[in-house]
C-alpha atoms as a PDB file:
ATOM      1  CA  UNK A   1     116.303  97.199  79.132  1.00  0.00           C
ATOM      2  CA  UNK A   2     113.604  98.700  76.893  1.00  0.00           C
ATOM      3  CA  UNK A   3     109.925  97.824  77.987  1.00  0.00           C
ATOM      4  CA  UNK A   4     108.295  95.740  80.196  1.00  0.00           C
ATOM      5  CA  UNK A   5     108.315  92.302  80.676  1.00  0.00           C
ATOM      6  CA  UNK A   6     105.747  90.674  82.469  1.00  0.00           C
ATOM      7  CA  UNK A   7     105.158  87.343  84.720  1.00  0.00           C
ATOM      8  CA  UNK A   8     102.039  85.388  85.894  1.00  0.00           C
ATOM      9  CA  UNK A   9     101.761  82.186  88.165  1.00  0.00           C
ATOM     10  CA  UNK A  10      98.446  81.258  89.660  1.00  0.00           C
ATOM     11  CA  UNK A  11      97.166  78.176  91.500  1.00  0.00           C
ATOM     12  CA  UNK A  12      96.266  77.236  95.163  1.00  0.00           C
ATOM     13  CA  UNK A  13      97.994  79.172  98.105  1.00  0.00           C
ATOM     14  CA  UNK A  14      99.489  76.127  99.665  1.00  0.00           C
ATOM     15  CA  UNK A  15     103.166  75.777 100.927  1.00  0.00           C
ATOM     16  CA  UNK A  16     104.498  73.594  97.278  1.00  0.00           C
ATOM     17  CA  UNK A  17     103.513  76.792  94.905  1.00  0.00           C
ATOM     18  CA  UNK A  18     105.999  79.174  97.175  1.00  0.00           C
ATOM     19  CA  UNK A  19     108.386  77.195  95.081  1.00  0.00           C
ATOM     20  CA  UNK A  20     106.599  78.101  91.855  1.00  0.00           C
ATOM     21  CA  UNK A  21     107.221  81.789  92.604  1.00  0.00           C
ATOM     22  CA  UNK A  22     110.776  81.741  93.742  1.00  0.00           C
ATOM     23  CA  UNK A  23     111.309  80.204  89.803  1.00  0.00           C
ATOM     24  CA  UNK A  24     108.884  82.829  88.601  1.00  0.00           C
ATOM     25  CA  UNK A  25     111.500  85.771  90.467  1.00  0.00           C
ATOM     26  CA  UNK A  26     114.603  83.273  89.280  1.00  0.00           C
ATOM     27  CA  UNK A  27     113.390  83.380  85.339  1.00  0.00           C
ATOM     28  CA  UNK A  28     112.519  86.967  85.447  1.00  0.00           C
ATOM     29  CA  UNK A  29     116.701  87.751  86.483  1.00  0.00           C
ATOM     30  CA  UNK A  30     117.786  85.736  83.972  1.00  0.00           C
ATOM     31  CA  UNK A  31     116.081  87.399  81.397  1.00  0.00           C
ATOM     32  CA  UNK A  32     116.377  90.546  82.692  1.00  0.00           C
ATOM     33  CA  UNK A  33     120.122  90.577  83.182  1.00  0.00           C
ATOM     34  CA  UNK A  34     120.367  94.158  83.835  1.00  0.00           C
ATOM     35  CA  UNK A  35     118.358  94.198  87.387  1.00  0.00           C
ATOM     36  CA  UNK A  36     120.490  94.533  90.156  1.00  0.00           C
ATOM     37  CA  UNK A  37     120.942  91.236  91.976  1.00  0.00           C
ATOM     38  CA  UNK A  38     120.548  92.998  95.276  1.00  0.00           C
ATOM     39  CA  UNK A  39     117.355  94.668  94.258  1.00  0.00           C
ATOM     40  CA  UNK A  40     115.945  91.392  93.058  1.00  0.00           C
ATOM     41  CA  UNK A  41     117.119  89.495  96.567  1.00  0.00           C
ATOM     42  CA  UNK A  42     115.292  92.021  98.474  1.00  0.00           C
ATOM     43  CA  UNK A  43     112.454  92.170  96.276  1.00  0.00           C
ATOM     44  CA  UNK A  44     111.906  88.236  96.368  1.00  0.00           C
ATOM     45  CA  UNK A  45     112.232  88.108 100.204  1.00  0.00           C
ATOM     46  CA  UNK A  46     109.419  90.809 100.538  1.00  0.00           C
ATOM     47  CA  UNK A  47     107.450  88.714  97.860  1.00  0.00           C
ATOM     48  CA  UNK A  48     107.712  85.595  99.812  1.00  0.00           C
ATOM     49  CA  UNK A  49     106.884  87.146 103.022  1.00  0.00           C
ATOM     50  CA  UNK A  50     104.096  88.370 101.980  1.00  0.00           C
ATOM     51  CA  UNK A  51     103.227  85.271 100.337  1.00  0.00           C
ATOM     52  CA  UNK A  52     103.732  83.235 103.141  1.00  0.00           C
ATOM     53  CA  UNK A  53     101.405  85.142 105.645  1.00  0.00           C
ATOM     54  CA  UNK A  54      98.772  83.988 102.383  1.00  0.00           C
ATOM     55  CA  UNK A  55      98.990  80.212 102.740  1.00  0.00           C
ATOM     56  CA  UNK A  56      99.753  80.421 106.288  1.00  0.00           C
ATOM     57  CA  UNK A  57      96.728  82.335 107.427  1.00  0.00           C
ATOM     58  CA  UNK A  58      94.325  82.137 104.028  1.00  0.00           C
ATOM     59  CA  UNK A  59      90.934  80.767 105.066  1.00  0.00           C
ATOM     60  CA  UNK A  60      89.510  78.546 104.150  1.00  0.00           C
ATOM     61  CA  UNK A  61      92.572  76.822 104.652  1.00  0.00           C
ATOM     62  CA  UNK A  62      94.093  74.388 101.372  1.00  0.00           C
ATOM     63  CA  UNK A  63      91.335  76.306  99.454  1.00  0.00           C
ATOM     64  CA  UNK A  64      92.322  80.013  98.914  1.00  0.00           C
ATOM     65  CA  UNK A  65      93.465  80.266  94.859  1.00  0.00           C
ATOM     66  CA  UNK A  66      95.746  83.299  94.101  1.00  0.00           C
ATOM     67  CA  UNK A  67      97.595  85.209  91.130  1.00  0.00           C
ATOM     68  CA  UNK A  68     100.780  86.489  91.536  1.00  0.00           C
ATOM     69  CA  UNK A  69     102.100  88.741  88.898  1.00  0.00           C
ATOM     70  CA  UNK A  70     105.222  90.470  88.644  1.00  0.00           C
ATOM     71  CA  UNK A  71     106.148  93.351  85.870  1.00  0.00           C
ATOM     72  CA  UNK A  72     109.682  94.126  85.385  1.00  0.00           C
ATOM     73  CA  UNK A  73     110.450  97.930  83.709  1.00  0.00           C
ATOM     74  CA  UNK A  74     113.750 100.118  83.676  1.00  0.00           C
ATOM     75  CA  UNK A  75     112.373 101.661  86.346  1.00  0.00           C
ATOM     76  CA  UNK A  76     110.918  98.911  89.199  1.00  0.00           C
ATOM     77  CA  UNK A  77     109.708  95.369  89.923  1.00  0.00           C
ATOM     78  CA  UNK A  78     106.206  95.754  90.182  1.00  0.00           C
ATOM     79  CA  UNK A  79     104.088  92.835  92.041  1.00  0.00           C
ATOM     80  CA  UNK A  80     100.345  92.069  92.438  1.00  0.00           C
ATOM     81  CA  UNK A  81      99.514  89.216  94.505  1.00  0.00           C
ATOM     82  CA  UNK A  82      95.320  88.543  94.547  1.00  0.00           C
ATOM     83  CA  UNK A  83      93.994  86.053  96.541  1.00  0.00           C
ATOM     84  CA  UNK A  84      90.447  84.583  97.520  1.00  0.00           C
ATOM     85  CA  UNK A  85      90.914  84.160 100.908  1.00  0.00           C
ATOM     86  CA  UNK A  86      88.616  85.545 103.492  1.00  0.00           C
ATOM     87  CA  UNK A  87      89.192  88.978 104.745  1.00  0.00           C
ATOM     88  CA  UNK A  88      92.378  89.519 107.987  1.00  0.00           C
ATOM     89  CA  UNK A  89      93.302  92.577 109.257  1.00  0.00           C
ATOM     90  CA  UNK A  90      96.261  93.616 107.860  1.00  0.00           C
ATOM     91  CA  UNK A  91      98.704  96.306 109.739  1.00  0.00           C
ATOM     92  CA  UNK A  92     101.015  97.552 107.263  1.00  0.00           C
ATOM     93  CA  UNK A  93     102.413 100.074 109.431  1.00  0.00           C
ATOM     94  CA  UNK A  94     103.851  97.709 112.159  1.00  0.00           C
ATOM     95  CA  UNK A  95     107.109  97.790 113.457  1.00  0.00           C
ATOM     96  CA  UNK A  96     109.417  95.553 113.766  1.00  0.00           C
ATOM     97  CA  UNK A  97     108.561  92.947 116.933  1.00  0.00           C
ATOM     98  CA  UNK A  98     111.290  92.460 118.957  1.00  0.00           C
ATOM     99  CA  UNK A  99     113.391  89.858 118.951  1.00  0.00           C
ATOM    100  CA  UNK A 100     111.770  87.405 121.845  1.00  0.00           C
ATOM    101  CA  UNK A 101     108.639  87.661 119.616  1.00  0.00           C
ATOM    102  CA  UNK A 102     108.123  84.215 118.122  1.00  0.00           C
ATOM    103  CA  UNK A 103     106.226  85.867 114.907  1.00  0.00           C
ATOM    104  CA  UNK A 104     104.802  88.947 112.860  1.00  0.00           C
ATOM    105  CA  UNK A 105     108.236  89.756 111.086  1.00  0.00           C
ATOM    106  CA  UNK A 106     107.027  89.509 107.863  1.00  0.00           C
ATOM    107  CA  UNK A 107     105.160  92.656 106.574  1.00  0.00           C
ATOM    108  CA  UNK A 108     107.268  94.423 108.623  1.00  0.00           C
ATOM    109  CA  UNK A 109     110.234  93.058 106.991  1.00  0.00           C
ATOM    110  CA  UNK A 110     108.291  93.528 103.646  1.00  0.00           C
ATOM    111  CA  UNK A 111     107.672  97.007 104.415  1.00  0.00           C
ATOM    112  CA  UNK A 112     110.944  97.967 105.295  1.00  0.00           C
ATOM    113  CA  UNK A 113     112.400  96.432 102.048  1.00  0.00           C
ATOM    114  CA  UNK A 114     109.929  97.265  99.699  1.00  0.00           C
ATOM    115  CA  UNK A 115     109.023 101.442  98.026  1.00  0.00           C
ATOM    116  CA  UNK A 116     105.939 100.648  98.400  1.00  0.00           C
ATOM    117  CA  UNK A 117     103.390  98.212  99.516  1.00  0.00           C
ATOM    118  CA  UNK A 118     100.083  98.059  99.810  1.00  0.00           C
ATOM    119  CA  UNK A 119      96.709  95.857 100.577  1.00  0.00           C
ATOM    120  CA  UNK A 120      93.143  96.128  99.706  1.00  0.00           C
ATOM    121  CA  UNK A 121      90.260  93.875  99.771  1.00  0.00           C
ATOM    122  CA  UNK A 122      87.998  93.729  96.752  1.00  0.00           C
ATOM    123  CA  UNK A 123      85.176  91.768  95.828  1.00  0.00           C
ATOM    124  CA  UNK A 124      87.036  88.927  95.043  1.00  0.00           C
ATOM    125  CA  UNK A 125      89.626  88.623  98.058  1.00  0.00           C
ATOM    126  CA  UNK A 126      92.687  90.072  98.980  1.00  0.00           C
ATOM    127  CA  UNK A 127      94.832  92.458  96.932  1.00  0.00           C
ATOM    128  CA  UNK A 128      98.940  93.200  97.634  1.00  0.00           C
ATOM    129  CA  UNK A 129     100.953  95.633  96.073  1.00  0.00           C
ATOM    130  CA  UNK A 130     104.574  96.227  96.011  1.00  0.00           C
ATOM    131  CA  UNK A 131     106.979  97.543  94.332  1.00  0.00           C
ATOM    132  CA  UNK A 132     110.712  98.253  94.668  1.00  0.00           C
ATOM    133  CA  UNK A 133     112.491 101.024  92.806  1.00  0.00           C
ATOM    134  CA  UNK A 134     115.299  99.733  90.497  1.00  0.00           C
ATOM    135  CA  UNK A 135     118.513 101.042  91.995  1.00  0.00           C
END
């Protein structure tokens, strides 16, 4: 691959569009043949994680509108996910729970998976980073 190809997908953060950005990931592989299938896997899990924790604990709840978008280079899949929900703490740095622990897998499997990752809040909401190096 030469260059950079580049995906958007916005709407409401509600559990129907986490469909909407599994085809978003599935349309970027096929027309970016050359990315390992395994980095693309992993990548989408951490994606949807991350996702997830945004409809499941966006406030106000049904309301929060985000923008996920996902550039594809020779080197990494790069994501930025913004959202308008209200601000949550966020611990990046968590480990792993253990495994009687009923939740708060996610950004812990995210970070484990992902090169980087990161989350700010900004005027308008929430902003996620991540990015996986291409293998």
């Amino acid at each position: 691959m030469n260059g950079e190809s580049r995906y958007e997908v916005e709407g409401l953060a509600v559990p129907d569009e986490i469909a909407r950005l599994h085809e978003l990931l599935e349309q970027a592989g096929a027309e970016n043949p050359d990315i390992n299938p395994t980095d693309l896997m992993l990548f989408e899990t951490a994606v949807i994680e991350i996702a997830t924790n945004v409809v499941e604990h966006g406030r106000p709840e049904g309301e929060v509108r985000w923008r996920f978008t996902l550039e594809v280079d020779d080197h990494a899949l790069r994501a930025v996910l913004r959202d308008s929900g209200q601000e949550m703490p966020i611990e990046l740095a968590r480990e792993m729970p253990d495994e009687e622990a009923e939740g708060g897998r996610g950004l812990a499997l995210a970070g484990a998976i992902l090169d980087e990752i990161a989350h700010e809040r900004t005027d308008e909401g929430n902003l996620w980073r991540m990015v996986r190096r291409r293998g």
